[in-house]
C-alpha atoms as a PDB file:
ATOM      1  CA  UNK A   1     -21.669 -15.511 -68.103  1.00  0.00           C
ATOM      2  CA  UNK A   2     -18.552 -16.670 -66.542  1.00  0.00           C
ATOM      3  CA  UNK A   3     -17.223 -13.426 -66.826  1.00  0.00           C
ATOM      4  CA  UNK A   4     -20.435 -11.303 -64.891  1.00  0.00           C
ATOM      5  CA  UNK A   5     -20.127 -13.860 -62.249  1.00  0.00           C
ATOM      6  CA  UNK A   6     -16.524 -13.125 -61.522  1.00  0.00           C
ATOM      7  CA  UNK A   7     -16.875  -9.542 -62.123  1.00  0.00           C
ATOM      8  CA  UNK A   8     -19.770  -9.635 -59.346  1.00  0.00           C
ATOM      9  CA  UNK A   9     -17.794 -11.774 -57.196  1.00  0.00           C
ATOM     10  CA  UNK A  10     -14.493  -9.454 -57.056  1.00  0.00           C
ATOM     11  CA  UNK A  11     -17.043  -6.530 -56.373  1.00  0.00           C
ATOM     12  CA  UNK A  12     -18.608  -8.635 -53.601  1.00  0.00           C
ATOM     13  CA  UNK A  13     -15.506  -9.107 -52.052  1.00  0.00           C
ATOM     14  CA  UNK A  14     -13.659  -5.862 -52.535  1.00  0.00           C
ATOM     15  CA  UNK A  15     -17.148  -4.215 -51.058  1.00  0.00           C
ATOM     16  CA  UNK A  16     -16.239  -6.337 -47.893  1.00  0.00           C
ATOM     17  CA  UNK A  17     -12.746  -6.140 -47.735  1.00  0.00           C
ATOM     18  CA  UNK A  18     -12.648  -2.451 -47.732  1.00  0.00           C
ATOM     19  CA  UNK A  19     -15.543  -2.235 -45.309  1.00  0.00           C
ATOM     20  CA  UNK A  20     -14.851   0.265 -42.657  1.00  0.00           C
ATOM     21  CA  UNK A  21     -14.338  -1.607 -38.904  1.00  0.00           C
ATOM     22  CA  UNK A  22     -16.827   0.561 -37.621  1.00  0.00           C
ATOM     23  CA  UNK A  23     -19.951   0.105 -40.063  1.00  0.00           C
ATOM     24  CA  UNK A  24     -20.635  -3.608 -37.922  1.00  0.00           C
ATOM     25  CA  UNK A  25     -21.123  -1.620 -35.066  1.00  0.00           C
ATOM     26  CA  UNK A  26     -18.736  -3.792 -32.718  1.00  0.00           C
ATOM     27  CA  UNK A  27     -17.692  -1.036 -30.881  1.00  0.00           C
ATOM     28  CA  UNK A  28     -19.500   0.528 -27.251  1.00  0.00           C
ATOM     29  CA  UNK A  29     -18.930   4.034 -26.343  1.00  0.00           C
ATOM     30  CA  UNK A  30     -16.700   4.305 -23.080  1.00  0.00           C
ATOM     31  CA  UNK A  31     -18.999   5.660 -20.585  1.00  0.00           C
ATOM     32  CA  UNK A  32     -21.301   1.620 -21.233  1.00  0.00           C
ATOM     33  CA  UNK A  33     -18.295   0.111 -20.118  1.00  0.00           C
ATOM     34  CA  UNK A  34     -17.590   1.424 -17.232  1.00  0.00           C
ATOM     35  CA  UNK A  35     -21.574   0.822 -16.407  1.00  0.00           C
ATOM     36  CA  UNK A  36     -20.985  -2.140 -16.935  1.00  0.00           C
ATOM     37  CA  UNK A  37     -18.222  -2.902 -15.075  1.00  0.00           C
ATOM     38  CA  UNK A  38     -20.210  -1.192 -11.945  1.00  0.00           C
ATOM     39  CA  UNK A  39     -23.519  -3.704 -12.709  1.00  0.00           C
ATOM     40  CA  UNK A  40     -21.013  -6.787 -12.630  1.00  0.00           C
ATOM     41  CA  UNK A  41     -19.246  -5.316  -9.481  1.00  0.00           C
ATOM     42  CA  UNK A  42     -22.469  -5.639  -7.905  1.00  0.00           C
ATOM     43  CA  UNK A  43     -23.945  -8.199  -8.924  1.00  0.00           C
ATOM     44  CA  UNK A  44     -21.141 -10.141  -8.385  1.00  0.00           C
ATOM     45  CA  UNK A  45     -21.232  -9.068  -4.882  1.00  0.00           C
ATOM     46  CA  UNK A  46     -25.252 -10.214  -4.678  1.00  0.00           C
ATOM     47  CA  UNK A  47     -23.727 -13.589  -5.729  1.00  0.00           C
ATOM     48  CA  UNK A  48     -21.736 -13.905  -2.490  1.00  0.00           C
ATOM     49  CA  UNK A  49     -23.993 -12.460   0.016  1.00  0.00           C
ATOM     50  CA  UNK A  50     -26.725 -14.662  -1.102  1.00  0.00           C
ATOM     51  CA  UNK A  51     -26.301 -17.917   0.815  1.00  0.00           C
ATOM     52  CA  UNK A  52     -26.729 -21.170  -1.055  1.00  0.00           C
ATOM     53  CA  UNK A  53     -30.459 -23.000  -0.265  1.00  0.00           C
ATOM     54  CA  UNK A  54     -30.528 -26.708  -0.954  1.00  0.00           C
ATOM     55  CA  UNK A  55     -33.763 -28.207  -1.648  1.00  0.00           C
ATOM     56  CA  UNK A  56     -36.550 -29.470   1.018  1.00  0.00           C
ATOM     57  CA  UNK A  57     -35.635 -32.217   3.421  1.00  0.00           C
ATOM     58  CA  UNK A  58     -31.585 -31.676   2.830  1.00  0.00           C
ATOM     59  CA  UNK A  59     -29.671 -30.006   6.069  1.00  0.00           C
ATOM     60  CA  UNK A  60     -26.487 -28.011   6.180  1.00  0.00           C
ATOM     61  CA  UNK A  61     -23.783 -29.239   8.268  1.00  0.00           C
ATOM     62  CA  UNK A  62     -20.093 -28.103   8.647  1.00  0.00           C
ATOM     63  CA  UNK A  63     -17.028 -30.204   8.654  1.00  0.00           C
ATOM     64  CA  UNK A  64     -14.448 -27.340   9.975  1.00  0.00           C
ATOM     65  CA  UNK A  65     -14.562 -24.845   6.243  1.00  0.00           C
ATOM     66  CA  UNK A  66     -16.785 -27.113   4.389  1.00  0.00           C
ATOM     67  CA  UNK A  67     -20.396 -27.030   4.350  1.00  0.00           C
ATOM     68  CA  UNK A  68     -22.057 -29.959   3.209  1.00  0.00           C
ATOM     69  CA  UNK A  69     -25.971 -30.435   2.495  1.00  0.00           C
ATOM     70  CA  UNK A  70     -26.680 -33.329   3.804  1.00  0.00           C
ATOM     71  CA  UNK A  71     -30.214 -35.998   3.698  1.00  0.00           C
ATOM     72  CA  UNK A  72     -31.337 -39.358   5.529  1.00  0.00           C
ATOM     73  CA  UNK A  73     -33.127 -42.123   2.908  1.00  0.00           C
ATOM     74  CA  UNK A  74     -32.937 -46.011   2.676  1.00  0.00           C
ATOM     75  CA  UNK A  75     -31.458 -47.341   0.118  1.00  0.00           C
ATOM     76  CA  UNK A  76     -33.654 -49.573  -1.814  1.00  0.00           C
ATOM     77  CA  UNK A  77     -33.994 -53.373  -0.970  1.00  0.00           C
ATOM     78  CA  UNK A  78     -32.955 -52.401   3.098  1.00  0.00           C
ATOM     79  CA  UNK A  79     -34.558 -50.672   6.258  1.00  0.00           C
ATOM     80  CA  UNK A  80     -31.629 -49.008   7.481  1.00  0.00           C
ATOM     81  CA  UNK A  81     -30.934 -45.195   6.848  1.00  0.00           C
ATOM     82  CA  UNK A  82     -28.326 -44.161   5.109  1.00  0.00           C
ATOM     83  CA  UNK A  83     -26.912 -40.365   5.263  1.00  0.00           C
ATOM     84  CA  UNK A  84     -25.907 -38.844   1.898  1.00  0.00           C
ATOM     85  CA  UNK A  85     -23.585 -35.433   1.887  1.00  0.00           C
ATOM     86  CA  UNK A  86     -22.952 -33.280  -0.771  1.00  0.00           C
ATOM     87  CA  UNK A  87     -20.811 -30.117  -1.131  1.00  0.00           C
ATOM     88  CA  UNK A  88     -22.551 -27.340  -3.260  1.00  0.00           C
ATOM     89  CA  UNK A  89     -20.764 -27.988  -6.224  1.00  0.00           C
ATOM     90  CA  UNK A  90     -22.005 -31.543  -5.982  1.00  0.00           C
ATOM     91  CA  UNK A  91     -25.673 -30.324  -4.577  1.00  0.00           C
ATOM     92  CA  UNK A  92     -25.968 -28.087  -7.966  1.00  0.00           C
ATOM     93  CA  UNK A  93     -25.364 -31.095 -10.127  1.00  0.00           C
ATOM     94  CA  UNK A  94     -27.554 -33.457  -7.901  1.00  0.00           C
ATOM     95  CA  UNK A  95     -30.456 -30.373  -8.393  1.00  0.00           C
ATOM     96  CA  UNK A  96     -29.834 -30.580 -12.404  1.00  0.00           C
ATOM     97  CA  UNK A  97     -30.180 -34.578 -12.526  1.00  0.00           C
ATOM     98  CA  UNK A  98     -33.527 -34.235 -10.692  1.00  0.00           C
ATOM     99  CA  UNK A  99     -34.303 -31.950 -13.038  1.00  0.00           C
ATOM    100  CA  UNK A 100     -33.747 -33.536 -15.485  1.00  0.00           C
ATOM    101  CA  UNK A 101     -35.278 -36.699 -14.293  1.00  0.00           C
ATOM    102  CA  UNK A 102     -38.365 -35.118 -13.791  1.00  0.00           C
ATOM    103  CA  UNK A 103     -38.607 -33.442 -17.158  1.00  0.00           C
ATOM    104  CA  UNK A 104     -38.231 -36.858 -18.442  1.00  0.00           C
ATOM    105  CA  UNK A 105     -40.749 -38.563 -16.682  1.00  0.00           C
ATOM    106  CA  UNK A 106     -43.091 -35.627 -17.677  1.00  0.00           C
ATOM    107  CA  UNK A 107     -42.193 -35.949 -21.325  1.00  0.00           C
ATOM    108  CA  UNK A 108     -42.794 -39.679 -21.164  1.00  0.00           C
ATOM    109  CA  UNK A 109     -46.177 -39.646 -19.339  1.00  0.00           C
ATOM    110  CA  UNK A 110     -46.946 -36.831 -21.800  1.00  0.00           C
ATOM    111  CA  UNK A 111     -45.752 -39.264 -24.891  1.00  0.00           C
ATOM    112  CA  UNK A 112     -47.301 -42.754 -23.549  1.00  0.00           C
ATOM    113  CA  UNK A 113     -50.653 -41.820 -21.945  1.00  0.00           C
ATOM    114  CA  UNK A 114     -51.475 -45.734 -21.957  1.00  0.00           C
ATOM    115  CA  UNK A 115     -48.777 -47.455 -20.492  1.00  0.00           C
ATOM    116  CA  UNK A 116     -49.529 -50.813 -21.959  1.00  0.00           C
ATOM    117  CA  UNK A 117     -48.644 -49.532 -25.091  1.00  0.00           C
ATOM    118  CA  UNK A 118     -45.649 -47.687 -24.296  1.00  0.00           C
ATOM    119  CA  UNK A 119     -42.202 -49.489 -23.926  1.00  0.00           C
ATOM    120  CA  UNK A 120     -40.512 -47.937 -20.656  1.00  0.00           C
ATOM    121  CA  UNK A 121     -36.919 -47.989 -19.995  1.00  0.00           C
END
Protein backbone atom coordinates (compact mmCIF):
# COMPACT_ATOMS: atom_id res chain seq x y z
CA UNK A 1 0.00 0.00 0.00
CA UNK A 2 2.79 2.19 0.95
CA UNK A 3 4.36 1.49 -2.12
CA UNK A 4 1.07 2.49 -4.71
CA UNK A 5 0.85 5.59 -2.72
CA UNK A 6 4.36 6.68 -3.44
CA UNK A 7 4.34 5.36 -6.84
CA UNK A 8 1.09 7.65 -7.42
CA UNK A 9 2.61 10.43 -5.68
CA UNK A 10 6.01 10.61 -7.85
CA UNK A 11 3.60 10.34 -10.95
CA UNK A 12 1.53 13.20 -9.50
CA UNK A 13 4.36 15.25 -9.22
CA UNK A 14 6.47 14.43 -12.23
CA UNK A 15 2.93 15.04 -14.28
CA UNK A 16 3.26 18.65 -12.80
CA UNK A 17 6.71 19.27 -12.88
CA UNK A 18 7.05 18.58 -16.49
CA UNK A 19 3.88 20.47 -17.30
CA UNK A 20 4.37 22.67 -20.25
CA UNK A 21 4.25 26.74 -19.14
CA UNK A 22 1.76 27.21 -21.62
CA UNK A 23 -1.03 24.47 -20.81
CA UNK A 24 -2.25 27.16 -17.63
CA UNK A 25 -2.98 29.48 -20.17
CA UNK A 26 -1.09 32.52 -18.41
CA UNK A 27 -0.11 33.93 -21.44
CA UNK A 28 -2.29 36.89 -23.77
CA UNK A 29 -1.61 37.18 -27.36
CA UNK A 30 0.17 40.62 -28.18
CA UNK A 31 -2.34 42.45 -30.10
CA UNK A 32 -4.81 42.26 -26.11
CA UNK A 33 -2.09 44.07 -24.73
CA UNK A 34 -1.69 46.72 -26.56
CA UNK A 35 -5.78 47.06 -26.30
CA UNK A 36 -5.33 47.20 -23.27
CA UNK A 37 -2.90 49.55 -22.79
CA UNK A 38 -5.17 51.97 -25.16
CA UNK A 39 -8.51 51.23 -22.68
CA UNK A 40 -6.25 52.26 -19.58
CA UNK A 41 -4.83 55.29 -21.58
CA UNK A 42 -8.25 56.41 -21.71
CA UNK A 43 -9.75 55.70 -19.05
CA UNK A 44 -7.18 57.01 -17.15
CA UNK A 45 -7.67 60.19 -18.90
CA UNK A 46 -11.75 60.02 -17.98
CA UNK A 47 -10.33 59.87 -14.41
CA UNK A 48 -8.82 63.36 -14.66
CA UNK A 49 -11.29 65.19 -16.67
CA UNK A 50 -13.99 64.13 -14.40
CA UNK A 51 -14.06 66.67 -11.58
CA UNK A 52 -14.45 65.42 -8.04
CA UNK A 53 -18.37 65.99 -6.55
CA UNK A 54 -18.59 66.03 -2.79
CA UNK A 55 -21.80 65.17 -1.31
CA UNK A 56 -25.00 67.59 -0.72
CA UNK A 57 -24.61 70.58 1.53
CA UNK A 58 -20.49 70.50 1.28
CA UNK A 59 -18.92 73.60 -0.92
CA UNK A 60 -15.65 73.79 -2.77
CA UNK A 61 -13.34 76.45 -1.88
CA UNK A 62 -9.67 77.13 -2.92
CA UNK A 63 -6.78 77.99 -0.74
CA UNK A 64 -4.22 79.10 -3.70
CA UNK A 65 -3.66 74.98 -5.41
CA UNK A 66 -5.76 73.29 -2.91
CA UNK A 67 -9.32 72.71 -3.12
CA UNK A 68 -11.00 71.93 -0.10
CA UNK A 69 -14.81 70.75 0.36
CA UNK A 70 -15.88 72.48 2.90
CA UNK A 71 -19.54 72.37 5.39
CA UNK A 72 -21.13 74.63 8.27
CA UNK A 73 -22.73 72.35 11.43
CA UNK A 74 -22.78 72.90 15.29
CA UNK A 75 -21.06 70.89 17.16
CA UNK A 76 -23.12 69.12 19.65
CA UNK A 77 -23.83 70.62 23.18
CA UNK A 78 -23.29 74.53 21.46
CA UNK A 79 -25.18 77.03 19.08
CA UNK A 80 -22.34 78.33 17.32
CA UNK A 81 -21.31 77.08 13.74
CA UNK A 82 -18.42 75.58 13.18
CA UNK A 83 -16.79 75.21 9.49
CA UNK A 84 -15.24 71.80 8.71
CA UNK A 85 -12.71 71.47 5.47
CA UNK A 86 -11.58 68.57 3.92
CA UNK A 87 -9.20 67.93 0.98
CA UNK A 88 -10.44 65.07 -1.39
CA UNK A 89 -8.32 62.58 -0.09
CA UNK A 90 -9.82 63.32 3.29
CA UNK A 91 -13.55 63.91 1.67
CA UNK A 92 -13.23 60.15 0.15
CA UNK A 93 -12.55 58.72 3.54
CA UNK A 94 -15.17 61.01 5.33
CA UNK A 95 -17.77 59.52 2.29
CA UNK A 96 -16.62 55.76 3.32
CA UNK A 97 -17.22 56.35 7.24
CA UNK A 98 -20.75 57.58 6.40
CA UNK A 99 -21.05 54.75 4.60
CA UNK A 100 -20.27 52.76 6.67
CA UNK A 101 -22.17 54.30 9.47
CA UNK A 102 -25.18 54.04 7.69
CA UNK A 103 -24.85 50.41 6.71
CA UNK A 104 -24.53 49.88 10.33
CA UNK A 105 -27.38 51.54 11.55
CA UNK A 106 -29.36 49.67 8.78
CA UNK A 107 -28.00 46.33 9.86
CA UNK A 108 -28.87 47.11 13.45
CA UNK A 109 -32.46 48.38 12.92
CA UNK A 110 -32.69 45.34 10.62
CA UNK A 111 -31.26 42.98 13.67
CA UNK A 112 -33.21 44.73 16.76
CA UNK A 113 -36.68 45.62 15.39
CA UNK A 114 -37.75 46.23 19.19
CA UNK A 115 -35.40 48.38 20.69
CA UNK A 116 -36.17 47.49 24.24
CA UNK A 117 -34.79 44.33 23.65
CA UNK A 118 -31.81 45.19 21.80
CA UNK A 119 -28.58 46.40 23.63
CA UNK A 120 -27.24 49.52 21.53
CA UNK A 121 -23.78 50.69 21.59
Amino acid sequence: MKRLTFVCFIGLWAAVAFAPASAIGNETPAGDTAADKAETSTVAEAKETKEFEPPPGFKAKRRGKITLYCIEDSTVGTRFKTQKCYDEAGMRDYMLSRENNNRDFDQRRAVCSNPAICRIE
